[in-house]
Protein backbone atom coordinates (compact mmCIF):
# COMPACT_ATOMS: atom_id res chain seq x y z
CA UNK A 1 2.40 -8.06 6.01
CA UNK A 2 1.56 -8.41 9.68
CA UNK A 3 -1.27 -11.15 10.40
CA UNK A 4 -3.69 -8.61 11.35
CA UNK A 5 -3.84 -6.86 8.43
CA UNK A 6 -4.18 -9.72 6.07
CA UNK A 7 -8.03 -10.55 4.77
CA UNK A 8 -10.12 -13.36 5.48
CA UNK A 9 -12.33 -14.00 2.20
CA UNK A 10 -15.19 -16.28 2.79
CA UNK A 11 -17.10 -18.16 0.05
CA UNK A 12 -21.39 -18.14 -0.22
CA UNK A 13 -21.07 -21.28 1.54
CA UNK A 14 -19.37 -19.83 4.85
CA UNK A 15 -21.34 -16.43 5.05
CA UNK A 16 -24.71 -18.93 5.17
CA UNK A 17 -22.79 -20.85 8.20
CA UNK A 18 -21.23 -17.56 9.59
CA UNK A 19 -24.89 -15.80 9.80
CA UNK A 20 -27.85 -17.68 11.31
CA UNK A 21 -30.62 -17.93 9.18
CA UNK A 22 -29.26 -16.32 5.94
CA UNK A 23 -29.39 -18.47 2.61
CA UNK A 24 -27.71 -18.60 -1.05
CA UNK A 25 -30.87 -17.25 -2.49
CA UNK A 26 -30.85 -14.24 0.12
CA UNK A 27 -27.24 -13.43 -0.65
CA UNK A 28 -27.79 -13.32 -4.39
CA UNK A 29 -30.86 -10.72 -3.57
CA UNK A 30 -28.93 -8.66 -1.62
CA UNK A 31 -26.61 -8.47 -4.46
CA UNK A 32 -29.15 -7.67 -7.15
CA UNK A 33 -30.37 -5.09 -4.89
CA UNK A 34 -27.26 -3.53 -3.70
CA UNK A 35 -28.15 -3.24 -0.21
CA UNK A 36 -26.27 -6.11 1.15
CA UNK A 37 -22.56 -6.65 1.99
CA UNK A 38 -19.72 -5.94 -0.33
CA UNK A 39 -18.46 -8.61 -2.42
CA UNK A 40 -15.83 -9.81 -5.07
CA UNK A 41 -16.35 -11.92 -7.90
CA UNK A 42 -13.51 -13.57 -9.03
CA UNK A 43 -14.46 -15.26 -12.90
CA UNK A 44 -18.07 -16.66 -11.42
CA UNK A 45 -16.68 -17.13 -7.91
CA UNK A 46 -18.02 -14.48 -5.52
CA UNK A 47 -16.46 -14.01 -1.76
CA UNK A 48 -16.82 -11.84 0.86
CA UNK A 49 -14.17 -9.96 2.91
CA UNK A 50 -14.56 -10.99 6.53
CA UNK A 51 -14.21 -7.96 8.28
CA UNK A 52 -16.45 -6.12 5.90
CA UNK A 53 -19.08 -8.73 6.26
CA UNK A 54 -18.68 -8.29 10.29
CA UNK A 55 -19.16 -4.00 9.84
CA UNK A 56 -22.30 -4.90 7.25
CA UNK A 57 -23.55 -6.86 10.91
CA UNK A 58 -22.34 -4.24 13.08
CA UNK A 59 -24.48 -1.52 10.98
CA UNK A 60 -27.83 -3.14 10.91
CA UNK A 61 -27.65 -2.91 15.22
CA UNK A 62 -31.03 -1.11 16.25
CA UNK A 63 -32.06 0.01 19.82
CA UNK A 64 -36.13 -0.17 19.37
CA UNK A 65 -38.47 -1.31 16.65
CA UNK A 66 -38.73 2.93 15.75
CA UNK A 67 -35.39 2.86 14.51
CA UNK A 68 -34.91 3.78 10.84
CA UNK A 69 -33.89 1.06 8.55
């Protein structure tokens, strides 16, 4: 497998470093709602898929404060 196609998984831990401002408890939320990144859980160990975390960021760009959310 080429090393562009191979996945970067990033714990709870990295995400909170990765995105300014963003905590444990507002991960699990997202989670409970549904409306935040995707995830795997592995046993009780949840990680995230890099590039999917970086399209989740990509997708909440706006242009103005009208912009549907």
């Amino acid at each position: 497998m080429s090393a562009e196609l191979k996945s970067r998984y990033l714990s709870i831990e990295q995400v909170c470093e990765l995105i300014p401002g963003i905590t444990r408890g507002q991960l699990a939320q997202w989670r409970y709602l549904g409306t935040g990144p995707s995830y795997r859980k592995l046993g009780k160990k949840i990680i995230y898929v890099e590039s999917e975390l970086v399209a989740f960021i990509e997708g909440t760009a706006r242009t103005g404060t009208a912009d549907a959310v």
